[in-house]
PDB file of N, CA and C in Angstrom:
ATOM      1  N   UNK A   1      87.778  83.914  94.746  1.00  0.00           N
ATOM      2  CA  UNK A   1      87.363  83.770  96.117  1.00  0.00           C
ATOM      3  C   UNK A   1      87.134  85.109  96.775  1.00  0.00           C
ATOM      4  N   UNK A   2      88.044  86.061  96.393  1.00  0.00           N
ATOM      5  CA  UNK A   2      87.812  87.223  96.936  1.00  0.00           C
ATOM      6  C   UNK A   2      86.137  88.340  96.932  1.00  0.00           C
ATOM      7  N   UNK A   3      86.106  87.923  95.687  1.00  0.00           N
ATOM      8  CA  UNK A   3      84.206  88.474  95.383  1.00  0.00           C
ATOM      9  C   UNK A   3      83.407  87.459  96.059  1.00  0.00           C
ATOM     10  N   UNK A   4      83.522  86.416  96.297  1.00  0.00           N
ATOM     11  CA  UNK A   4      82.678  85.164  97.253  1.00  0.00           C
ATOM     12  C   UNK A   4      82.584  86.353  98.730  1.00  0.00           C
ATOM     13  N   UNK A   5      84.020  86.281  99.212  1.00  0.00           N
ATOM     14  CA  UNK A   5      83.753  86.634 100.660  1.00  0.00           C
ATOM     15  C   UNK A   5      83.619  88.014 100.644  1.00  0.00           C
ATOM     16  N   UNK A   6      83.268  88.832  99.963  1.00  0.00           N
ATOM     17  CA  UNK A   6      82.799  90.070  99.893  1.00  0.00           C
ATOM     18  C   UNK A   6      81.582  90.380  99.816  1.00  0.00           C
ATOM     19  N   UNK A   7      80.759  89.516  98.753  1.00  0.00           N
ATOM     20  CA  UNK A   7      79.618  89.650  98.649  1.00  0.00           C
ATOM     21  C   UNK A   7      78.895  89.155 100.013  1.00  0.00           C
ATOM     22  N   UNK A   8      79.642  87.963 100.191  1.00  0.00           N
ATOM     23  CA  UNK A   8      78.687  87.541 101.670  1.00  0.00           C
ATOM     24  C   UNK A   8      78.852  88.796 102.636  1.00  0.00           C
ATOM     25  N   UNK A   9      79.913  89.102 103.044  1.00  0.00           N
ATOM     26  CA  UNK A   9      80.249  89.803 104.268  1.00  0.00           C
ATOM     27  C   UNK A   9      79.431  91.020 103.573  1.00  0.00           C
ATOM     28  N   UNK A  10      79.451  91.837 102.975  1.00  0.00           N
ATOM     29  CA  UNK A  10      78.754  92.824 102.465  1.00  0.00           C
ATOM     30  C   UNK A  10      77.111  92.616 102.812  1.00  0.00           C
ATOM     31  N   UNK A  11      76.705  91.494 102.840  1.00  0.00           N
ATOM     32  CA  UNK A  11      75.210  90.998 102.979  1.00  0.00           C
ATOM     33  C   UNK A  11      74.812  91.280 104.423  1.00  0.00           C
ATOM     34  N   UNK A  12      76.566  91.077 105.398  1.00  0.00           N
ATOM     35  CA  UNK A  12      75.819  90.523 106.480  1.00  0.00           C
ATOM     36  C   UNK A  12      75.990  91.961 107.219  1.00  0.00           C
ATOM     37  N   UNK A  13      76.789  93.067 107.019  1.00  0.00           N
ATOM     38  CA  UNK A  13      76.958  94.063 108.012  1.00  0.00           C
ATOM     39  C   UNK A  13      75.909  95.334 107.758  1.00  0.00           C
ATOM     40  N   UNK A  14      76.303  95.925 108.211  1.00  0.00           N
ATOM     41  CA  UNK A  14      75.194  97.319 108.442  1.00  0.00           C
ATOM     42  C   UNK A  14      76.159  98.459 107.273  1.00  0.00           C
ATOM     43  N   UNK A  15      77.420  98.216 107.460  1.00  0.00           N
ATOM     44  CA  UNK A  15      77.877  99.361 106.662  1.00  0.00           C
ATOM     45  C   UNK A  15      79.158  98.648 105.515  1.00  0.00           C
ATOM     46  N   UNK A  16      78.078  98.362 104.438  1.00  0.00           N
ATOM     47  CA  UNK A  16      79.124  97.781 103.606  1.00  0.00           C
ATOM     48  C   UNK A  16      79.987  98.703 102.641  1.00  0.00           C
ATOM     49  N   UNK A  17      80.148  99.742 102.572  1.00  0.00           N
ATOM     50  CA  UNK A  17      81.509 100.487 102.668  1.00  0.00           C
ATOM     51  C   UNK A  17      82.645 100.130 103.186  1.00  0.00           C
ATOM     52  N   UNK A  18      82.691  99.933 104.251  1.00  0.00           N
ATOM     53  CA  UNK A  18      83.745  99.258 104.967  1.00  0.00           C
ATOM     54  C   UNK A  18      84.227  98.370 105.059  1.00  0.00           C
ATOM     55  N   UNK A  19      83.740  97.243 104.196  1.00  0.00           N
ATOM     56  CA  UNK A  19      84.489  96.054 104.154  1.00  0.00           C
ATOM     57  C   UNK A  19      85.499  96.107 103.227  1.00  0.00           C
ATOM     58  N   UNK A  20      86.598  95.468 103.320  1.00  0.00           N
ATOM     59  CA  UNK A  20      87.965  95.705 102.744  1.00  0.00           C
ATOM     60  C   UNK A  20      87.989  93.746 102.983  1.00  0.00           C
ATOM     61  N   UNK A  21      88.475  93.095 101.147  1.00  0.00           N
ATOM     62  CA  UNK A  21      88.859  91.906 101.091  1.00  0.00           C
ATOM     63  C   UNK A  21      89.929  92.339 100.076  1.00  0.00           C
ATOM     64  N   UNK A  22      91.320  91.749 100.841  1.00  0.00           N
ATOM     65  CA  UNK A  22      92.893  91.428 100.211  1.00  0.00           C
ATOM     66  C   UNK A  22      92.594  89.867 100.177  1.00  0.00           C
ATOM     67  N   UNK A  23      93.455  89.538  98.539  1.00  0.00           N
ATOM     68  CA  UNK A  23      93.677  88.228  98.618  1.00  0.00           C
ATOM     69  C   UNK A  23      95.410  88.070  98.153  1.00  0.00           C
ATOM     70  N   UNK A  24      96.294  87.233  99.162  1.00  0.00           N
ATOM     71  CA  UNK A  24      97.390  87.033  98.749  1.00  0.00           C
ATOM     72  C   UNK A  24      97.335  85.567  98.714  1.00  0.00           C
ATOM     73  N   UNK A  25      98.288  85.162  97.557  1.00  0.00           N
ATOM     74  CA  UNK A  25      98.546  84.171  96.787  1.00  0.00           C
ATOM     75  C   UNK A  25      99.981  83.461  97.109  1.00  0.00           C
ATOM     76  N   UNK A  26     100.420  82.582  97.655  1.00  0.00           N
ATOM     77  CA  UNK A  26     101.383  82.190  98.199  1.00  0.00           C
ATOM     78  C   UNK A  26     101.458  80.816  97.518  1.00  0.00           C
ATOM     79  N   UNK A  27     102.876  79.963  97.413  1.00  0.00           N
ATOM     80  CA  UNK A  27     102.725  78.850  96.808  1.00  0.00           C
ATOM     81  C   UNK A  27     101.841  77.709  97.124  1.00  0.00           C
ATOM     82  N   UNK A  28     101.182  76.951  98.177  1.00  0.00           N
ATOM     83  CA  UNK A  28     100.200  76.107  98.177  1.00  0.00           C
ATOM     84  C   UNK A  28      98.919  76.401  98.760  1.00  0.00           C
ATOM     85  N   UNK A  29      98.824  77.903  99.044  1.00  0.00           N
ATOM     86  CA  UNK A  29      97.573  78.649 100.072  1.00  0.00           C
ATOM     87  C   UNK A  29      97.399  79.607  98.857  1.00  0.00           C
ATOM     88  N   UNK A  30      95.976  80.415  98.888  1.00  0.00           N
ATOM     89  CA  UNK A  30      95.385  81.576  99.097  1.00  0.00           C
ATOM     90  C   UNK A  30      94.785  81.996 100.511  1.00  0.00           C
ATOM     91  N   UNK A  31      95.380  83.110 101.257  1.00  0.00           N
ATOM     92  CA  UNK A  31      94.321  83.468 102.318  1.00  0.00           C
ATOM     93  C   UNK A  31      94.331  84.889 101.843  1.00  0.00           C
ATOM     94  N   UNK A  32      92.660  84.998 102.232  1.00  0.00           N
ATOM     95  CA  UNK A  32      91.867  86.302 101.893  1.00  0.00           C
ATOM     96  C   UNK A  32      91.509  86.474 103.352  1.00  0.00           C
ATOM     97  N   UNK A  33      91.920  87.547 103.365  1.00  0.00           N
ATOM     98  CA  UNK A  33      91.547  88.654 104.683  1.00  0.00           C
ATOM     99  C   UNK A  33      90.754  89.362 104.082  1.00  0.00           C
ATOM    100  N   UNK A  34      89.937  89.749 105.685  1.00  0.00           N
ATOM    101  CA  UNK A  34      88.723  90.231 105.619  1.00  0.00           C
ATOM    102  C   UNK A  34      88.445  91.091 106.620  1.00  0.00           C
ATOM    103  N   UNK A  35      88.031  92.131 106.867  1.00  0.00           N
ATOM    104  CA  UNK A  35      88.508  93.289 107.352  1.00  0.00           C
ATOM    105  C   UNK A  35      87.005  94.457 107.201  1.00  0.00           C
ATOM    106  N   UNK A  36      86.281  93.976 108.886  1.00  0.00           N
ATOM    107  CA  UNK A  36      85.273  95.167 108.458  1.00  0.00           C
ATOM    108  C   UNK A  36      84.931  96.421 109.582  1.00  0.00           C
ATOM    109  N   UNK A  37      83.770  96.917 109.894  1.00  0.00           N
ATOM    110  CA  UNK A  37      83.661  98.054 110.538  1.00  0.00           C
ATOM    111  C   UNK A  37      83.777  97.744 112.258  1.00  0.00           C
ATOM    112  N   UNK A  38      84.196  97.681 112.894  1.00  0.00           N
ATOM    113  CA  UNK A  38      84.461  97.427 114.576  1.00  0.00           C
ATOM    114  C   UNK A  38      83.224  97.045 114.900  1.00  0.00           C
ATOM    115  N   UNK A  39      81.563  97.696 114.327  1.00  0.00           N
ATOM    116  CA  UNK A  39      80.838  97.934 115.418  1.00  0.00           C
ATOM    117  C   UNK A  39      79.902  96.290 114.032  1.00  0.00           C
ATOM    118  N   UNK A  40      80.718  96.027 112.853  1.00  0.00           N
ATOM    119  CA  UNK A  40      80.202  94.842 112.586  1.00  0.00           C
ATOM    120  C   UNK A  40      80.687  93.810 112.914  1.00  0.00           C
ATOM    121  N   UNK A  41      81.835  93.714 113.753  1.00  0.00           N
ATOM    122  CA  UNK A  41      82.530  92.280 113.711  1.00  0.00           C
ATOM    123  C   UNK A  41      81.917  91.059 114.782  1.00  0.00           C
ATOM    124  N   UNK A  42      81.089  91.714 114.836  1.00  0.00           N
ATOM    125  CA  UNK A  42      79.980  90.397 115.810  1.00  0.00           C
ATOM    126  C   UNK A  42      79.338  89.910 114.377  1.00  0.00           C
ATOM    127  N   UNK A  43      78.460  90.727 113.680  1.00  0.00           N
ATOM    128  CA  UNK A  43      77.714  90.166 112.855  1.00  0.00           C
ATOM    129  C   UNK A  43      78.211  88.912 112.026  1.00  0.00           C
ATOM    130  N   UNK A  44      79.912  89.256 111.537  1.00  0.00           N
ATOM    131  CA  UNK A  44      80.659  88.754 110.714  1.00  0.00           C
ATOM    132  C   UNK A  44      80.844  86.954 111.380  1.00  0.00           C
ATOM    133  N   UNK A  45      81.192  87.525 112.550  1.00  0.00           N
ATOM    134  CA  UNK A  45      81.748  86.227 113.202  1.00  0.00           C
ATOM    135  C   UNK A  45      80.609  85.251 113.921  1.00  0.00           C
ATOM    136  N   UNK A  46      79.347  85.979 114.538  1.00  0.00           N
ATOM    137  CA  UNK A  46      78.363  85.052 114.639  1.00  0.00           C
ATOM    138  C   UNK A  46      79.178  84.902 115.895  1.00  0.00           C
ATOM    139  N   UNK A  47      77.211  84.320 116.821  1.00  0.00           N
ATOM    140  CA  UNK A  47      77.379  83.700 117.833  1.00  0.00           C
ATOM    141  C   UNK A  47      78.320  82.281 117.838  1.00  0.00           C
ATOM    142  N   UNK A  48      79.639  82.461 118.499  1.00  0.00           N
ATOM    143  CA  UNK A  48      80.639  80.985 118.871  1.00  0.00           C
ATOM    144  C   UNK A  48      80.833  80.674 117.392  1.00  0.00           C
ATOM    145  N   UNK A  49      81.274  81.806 117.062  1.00  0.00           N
ATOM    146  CA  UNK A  49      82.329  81.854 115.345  1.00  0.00           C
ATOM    147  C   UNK A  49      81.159  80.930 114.645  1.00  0.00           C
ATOM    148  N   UNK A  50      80.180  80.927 114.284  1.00  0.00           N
ATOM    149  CA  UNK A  50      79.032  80.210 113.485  1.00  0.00           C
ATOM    150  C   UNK A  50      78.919  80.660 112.232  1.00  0.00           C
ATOM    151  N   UNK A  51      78.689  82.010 112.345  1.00  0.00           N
ATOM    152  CA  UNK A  51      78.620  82.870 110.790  1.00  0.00           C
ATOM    153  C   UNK A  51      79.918  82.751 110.140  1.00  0.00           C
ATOM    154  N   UNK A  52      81.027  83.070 110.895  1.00  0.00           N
ATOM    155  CA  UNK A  52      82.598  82.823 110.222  1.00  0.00           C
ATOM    156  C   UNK A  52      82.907  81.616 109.737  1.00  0.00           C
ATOM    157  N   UNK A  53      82.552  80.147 110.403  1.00  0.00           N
ATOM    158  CA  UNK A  53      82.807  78.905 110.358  1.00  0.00           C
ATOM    159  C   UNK A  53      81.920  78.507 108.869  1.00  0.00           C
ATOM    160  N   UNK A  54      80.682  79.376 108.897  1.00  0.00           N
ATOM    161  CA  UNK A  54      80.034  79.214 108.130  1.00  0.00           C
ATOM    162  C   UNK A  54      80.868  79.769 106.214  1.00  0.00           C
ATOM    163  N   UNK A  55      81.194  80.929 106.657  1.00  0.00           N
ATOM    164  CA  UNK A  55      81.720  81.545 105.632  1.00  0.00           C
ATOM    165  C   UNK A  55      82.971  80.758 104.960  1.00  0.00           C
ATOM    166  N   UNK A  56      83.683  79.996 105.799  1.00  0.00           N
ATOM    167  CA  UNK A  56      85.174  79.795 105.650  1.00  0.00           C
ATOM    168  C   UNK A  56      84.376  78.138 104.942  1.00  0.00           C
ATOM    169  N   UNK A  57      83.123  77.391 105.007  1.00  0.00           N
ATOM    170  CA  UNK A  57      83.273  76.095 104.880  1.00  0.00           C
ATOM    171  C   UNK A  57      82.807  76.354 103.068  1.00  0.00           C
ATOM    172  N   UNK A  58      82.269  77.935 102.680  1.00  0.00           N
ATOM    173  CA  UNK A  58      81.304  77.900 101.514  1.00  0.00           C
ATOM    174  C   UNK A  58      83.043  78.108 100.824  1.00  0.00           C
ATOM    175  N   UNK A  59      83.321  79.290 101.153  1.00  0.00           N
ATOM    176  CA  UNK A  59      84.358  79.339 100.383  1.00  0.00           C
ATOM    177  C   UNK A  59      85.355  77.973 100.129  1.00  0.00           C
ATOM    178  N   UNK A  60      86.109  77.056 100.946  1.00  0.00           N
ATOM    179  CA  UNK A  60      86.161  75.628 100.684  1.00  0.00           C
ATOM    180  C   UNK A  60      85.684  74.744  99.664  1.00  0.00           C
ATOM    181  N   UNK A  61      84.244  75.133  99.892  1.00  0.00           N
ATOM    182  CA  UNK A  61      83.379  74.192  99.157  1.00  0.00           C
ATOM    183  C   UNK A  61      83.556  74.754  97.511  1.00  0.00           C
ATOM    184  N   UNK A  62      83.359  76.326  97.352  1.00  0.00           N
ATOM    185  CA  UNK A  62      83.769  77.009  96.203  1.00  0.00           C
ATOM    186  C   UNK A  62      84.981  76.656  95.845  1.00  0.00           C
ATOM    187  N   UNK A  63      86.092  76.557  96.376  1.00  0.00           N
ATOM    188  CA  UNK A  63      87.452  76.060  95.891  1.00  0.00           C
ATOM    189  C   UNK A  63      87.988  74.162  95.984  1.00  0.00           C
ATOM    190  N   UNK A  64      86.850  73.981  95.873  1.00  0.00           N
ATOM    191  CA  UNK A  64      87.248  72.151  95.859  1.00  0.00           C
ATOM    192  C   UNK A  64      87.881  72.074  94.416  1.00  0.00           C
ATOM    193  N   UNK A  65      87.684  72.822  93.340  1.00  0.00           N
ATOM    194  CA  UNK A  65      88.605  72.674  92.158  1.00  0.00           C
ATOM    195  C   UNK A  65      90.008  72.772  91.758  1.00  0.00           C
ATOM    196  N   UNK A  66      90.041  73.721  93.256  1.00  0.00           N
ATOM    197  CA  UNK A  66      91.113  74.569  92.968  1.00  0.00           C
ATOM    198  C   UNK A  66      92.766  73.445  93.643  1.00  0.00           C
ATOM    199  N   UNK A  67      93.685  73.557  93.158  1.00  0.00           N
ATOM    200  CA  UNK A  67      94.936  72.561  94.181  1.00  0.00           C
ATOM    201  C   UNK A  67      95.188  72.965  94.864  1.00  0.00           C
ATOM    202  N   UNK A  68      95.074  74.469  95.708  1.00  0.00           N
ATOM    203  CA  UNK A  68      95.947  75.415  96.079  1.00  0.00           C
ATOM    204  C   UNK A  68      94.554  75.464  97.573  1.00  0.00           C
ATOM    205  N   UNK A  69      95.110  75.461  98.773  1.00  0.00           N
ATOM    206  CA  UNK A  69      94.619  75.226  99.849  1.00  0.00           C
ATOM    207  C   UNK A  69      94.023  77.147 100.229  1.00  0.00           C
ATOM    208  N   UNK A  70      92.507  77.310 100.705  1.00  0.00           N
ATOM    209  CA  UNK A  70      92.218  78.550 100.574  1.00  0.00           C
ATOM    210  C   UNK A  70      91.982  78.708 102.083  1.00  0.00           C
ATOM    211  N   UNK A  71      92.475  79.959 102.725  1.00  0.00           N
ATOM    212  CA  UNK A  71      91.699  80.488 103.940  1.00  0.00           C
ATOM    213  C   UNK A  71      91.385  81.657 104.096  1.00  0.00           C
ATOM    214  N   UNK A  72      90.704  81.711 105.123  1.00  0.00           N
ATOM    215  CA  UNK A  72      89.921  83.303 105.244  1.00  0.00           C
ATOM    216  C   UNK A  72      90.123  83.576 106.529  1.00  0.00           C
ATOM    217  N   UNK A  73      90.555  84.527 106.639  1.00  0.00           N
ATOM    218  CA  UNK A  73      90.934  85.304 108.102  1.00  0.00           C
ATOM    219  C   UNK A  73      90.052  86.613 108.071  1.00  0.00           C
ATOM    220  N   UNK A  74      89.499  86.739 109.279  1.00  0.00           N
ATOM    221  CA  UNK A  74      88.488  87.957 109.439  1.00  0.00           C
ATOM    222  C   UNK A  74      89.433  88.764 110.541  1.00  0.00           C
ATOM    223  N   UNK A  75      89.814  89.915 110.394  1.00  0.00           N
ATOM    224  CA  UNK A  75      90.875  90.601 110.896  1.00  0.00           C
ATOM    225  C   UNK A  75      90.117  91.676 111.414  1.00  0.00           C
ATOM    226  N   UNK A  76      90.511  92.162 113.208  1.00  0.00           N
ATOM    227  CA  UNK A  76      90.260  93.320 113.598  1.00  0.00           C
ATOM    228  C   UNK A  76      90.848  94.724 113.286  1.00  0.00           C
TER     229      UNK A  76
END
């Protein structure tokens, strides 16, 4: 999951250097934080969280195999 939300977020900002994805693994979750440049975090999150809502439903959809419940937090 972690290369999923990297590659996207990498697509969507101006300075993909700066994106930083941690994934911690906890017993019934994965959440991957996501972590990019100040002057991208509009791009990331989209008008009324659209692009984010968007990001968080692919990754979901990528982990329907998985048992283990996945989220994505986009962190300032």
């Amino acid at each position: 999951m972690k290369e999923l939300v990297e590659v996207i977020a990498k697509a969507l900002v101006d300075s993909p250097d700066d994106v930083v994805v941690t994934e911690t693994e906890k017993e019934q979750e994965i959440v991957v934080s996501l972590r990019v440049a100040p002057s991208d975090m509009g791009k990331v999150i989209g008008r009324q969280g659209r692009i984010a809502r968007a990001i968080r439903t692919v990754v979901k959809a990528a982990s329907s195999g998985s048992d283990k419940k996945v989220t994505v937090d986009i962190e300032d």
